[in-house]
PDB file of N, CA and C in Angstrom:
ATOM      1  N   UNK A   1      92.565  94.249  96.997  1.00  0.00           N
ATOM      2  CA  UNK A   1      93.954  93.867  96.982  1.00  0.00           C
ATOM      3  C   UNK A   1      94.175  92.621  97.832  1.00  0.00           C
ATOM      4  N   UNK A   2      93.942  92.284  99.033  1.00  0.00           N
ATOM      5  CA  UNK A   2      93.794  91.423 100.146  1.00  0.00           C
ATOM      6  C   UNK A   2      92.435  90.816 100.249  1.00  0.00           C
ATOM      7  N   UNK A   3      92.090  89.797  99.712  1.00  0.00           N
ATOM      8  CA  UNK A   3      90.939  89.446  99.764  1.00  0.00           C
ATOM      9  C   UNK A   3      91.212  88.655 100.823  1.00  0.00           C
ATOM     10  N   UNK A   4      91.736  87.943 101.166  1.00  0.00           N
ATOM     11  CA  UNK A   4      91.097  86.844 102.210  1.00  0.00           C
ATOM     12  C   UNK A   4      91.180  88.129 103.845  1.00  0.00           C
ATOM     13  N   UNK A   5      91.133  89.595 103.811  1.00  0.00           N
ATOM     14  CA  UNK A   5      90.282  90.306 104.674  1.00  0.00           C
ATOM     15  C   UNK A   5      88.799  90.587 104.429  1.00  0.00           C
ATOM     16  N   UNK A   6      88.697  90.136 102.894  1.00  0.00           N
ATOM     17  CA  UNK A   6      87.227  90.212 102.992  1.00  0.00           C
ATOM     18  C   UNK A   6      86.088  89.143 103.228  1.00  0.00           C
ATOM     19  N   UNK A   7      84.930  89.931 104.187  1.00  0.00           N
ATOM     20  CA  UNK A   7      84.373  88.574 104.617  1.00  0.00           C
ATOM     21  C   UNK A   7      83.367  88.559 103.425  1.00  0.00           C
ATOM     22  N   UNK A   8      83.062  86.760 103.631  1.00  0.00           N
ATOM     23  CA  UNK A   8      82.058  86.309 102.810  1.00  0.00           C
ATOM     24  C   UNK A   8      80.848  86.707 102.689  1.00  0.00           C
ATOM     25  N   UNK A   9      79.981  86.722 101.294  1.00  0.00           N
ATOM     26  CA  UNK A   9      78.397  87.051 101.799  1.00  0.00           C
ATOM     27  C   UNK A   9      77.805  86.035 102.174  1.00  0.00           C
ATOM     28  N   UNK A  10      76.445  85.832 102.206  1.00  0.00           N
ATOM     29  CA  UNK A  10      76.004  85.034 102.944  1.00  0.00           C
ATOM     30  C   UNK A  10      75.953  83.825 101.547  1.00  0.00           C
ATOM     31  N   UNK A  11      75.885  84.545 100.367  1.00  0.00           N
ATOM     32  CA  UNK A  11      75.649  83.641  99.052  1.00  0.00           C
ATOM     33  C   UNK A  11      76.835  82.832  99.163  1.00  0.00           C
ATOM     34  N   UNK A  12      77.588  83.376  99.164  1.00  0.00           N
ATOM     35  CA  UNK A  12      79.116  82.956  98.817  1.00  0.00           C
ATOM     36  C   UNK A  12      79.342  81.918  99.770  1.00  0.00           C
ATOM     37  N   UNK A  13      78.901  82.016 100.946  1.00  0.00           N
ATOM     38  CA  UNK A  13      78.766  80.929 101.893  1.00  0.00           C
ATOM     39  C   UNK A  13      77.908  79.665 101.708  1.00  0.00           C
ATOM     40  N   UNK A  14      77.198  79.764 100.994  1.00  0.00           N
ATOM     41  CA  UNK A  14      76.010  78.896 100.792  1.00  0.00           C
ATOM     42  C   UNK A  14      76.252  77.895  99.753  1.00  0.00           C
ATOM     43  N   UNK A  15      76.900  78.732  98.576  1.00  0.00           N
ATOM     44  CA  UNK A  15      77.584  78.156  97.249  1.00  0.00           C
ATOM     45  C   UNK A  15      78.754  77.462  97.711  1.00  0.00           C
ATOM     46  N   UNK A  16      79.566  77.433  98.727  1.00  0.00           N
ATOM     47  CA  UNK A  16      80.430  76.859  99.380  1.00  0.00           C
ATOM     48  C   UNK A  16      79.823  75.579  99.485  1.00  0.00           C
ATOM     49  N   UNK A  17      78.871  75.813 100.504  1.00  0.00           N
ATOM     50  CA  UNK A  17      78.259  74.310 101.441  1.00  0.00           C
ATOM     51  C   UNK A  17      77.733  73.437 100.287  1.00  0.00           C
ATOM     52  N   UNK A  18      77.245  73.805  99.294  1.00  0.00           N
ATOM     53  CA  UNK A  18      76.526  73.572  98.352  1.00  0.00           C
ATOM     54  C   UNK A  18      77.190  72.416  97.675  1.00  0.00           C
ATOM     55  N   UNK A  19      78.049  73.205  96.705  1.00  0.00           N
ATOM     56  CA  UNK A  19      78.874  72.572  96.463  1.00  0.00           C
ATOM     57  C   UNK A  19      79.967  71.391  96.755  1.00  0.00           C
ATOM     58  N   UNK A  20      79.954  71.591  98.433  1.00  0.00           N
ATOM     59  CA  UNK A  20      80.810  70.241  99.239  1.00  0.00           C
ATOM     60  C   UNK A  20      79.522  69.301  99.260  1.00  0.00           C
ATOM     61  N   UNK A  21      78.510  69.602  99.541  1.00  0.00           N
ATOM     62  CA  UNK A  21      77.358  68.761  99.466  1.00  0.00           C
ATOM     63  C   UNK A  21      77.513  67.672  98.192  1.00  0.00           C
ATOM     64  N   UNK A  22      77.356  68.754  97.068  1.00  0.00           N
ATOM     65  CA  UNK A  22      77.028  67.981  95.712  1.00  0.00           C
ATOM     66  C   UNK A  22      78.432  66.662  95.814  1.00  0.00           C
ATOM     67  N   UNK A  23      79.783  67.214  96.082  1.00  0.00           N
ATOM     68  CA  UNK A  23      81.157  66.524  95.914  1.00  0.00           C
ATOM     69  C   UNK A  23      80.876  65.052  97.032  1.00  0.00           C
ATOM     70  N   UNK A  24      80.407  65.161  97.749  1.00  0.00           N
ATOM     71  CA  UNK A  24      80.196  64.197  98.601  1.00  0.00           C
ATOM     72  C   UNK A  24      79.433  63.322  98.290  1.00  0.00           C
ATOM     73  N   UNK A  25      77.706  63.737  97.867  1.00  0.00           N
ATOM     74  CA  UNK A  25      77.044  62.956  97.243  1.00  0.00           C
ATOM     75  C   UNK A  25      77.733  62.125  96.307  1.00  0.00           C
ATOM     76  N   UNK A  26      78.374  63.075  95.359  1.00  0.00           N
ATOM     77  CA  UNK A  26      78.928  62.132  94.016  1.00  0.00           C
ATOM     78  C   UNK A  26      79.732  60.627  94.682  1.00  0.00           C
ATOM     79  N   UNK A  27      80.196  60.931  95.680  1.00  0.00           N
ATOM     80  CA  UNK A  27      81.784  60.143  95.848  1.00  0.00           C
ATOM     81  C   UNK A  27      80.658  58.705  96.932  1.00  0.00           C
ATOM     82  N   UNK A  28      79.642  59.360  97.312  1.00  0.00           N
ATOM     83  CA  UNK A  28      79.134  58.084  97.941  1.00  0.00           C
ATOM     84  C   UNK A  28      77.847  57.605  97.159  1.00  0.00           C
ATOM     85  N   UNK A  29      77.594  57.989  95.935  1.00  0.00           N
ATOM     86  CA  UNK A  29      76.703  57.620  95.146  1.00  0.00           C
ATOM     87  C   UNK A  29      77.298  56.276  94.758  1.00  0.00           C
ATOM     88  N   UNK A  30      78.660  55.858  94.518  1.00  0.00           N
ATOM     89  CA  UNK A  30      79.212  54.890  94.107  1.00  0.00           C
ATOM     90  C   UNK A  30      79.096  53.450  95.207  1.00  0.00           C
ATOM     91  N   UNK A  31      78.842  54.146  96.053  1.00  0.00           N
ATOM     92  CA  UNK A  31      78.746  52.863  97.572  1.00  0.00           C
ATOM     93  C   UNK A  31      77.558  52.964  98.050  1.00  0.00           C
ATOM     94  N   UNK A  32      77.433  53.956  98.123  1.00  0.00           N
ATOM     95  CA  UNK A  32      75.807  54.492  99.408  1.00  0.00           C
ATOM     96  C   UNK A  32      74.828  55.482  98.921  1.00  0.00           C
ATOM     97  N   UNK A  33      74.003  54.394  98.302  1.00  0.00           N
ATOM     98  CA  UNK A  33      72.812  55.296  97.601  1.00  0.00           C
ATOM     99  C   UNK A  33      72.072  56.159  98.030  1.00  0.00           C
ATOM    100  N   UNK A  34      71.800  55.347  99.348  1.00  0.00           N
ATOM    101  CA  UNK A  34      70.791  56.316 100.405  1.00  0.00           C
ATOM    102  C   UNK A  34      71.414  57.253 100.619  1.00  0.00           C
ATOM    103  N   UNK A  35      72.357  57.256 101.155  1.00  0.00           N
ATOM    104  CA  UNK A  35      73.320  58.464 101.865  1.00  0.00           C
ATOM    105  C   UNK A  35      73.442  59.605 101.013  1.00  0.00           C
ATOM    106  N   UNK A  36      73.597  59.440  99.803  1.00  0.00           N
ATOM    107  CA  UNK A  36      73.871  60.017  98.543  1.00  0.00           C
ATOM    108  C   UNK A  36      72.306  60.783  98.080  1.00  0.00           C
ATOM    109  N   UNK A  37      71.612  60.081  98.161  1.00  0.00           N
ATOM    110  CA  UNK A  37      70.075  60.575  98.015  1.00  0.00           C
ATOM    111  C   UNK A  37      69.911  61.768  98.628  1.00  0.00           C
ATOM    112  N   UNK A  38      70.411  61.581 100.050  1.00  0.00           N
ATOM    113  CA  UNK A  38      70.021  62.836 101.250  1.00  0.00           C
ATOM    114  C   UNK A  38      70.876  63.736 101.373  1.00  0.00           C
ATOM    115  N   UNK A  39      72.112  63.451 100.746  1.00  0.00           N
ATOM    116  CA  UNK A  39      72.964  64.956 100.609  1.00  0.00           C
ATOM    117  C   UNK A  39      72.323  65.346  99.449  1.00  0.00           C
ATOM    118  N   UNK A  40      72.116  64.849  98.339  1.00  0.00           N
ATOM    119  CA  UNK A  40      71.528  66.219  97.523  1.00  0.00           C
ATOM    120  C   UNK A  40      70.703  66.204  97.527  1.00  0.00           C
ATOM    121  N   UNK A  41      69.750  65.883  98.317  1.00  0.00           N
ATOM    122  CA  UNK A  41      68.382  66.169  98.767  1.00  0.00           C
ATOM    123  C   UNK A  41      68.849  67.563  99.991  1.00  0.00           C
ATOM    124  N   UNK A  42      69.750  67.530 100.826  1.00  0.00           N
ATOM    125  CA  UNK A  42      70.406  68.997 101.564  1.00  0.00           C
ATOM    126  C   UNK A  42      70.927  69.480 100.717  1.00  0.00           C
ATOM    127  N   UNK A  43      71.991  70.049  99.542  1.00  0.00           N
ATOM    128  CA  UNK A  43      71.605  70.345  98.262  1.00  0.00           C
ATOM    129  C   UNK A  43      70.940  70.556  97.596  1.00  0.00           C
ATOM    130  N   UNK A  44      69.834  70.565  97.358  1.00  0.00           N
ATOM    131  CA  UNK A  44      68.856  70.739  96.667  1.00  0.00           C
ATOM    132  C   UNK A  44      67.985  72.549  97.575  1.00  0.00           C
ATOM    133  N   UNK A  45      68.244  71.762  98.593  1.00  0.00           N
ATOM    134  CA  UNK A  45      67.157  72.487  99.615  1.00  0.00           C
ATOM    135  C   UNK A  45      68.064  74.144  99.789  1.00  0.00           C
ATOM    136  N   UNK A  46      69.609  73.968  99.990  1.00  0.00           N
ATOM    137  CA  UNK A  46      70.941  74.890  99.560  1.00  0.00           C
ATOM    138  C   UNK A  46      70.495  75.961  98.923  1.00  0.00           C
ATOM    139  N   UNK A  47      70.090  75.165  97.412  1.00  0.00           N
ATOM    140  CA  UNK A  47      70.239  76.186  96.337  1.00  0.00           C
ATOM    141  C   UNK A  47      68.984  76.500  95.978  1.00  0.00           C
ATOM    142  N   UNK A  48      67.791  76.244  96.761  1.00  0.00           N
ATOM    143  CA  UNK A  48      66.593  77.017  96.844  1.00  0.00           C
ATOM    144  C   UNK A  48      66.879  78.273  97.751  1.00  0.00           C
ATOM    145  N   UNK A  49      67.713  78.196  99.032  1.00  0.00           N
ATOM    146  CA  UNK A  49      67.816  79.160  99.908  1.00  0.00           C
ATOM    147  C   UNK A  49      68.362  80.221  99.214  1.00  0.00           C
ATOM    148  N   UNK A  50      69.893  79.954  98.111  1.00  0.00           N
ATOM    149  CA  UNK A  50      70.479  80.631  97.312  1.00  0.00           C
ATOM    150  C   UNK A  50      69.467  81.599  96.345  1.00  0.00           C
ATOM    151  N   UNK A  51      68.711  80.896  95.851  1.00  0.00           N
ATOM    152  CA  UNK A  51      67.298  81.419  95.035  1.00  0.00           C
ATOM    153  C   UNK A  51      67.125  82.642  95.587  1.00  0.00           C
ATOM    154  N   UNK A  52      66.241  82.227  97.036  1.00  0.00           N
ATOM    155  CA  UNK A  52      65.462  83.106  97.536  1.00  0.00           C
ATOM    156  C   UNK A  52      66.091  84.117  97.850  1.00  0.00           C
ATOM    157  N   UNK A  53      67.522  84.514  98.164  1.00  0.00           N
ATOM    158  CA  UNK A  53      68.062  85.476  98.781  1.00  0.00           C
ATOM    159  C   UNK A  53      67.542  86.649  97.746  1.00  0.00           C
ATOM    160  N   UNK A  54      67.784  87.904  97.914  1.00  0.00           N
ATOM    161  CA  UNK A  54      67.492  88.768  97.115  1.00  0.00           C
ATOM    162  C   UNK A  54      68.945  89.385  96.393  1.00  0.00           C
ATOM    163  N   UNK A  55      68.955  89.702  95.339  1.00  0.00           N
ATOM    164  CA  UNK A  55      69.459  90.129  94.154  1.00  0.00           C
ATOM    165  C   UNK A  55      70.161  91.261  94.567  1.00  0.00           C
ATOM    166  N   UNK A  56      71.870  91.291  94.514  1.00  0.00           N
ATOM    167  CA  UNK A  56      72.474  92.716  95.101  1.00  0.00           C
ATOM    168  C   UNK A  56      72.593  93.326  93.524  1.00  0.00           C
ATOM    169  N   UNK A  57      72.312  92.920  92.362  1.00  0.00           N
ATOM    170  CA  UNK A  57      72.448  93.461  91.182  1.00  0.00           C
ATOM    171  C   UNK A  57      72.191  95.191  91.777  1.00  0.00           C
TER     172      UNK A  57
END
């Protein structure tokens, strides 16, 4: 009913960062290649961690 009492998992946290990662890259891919390289290169590295977590299926 009240979600924002529920806390995040650790996925849900990750897919967060992840995602601001990717949004950032995009927006400095247009000016700053390098810069842009190494956020989704931290991105990249994100959604391997996401991978590895194990499966609450």
């Amino acid at each position: 009913m009240f979600g924002f009492f529920k806390k995040k998992s650790e996925k849900d946290k990750l897919l967060e960062l992840y995602n601001k990662k990717k949004k950032q890259a995009f927006v400095l891919s247009k000016s700053n290649r390098k810069e842009s390289d190494r956020l989704e290169k931290e991105a990249y590295d994100i959604l391997q961690k996401i991978d590895s977590l194990p499966q609450k299926d």
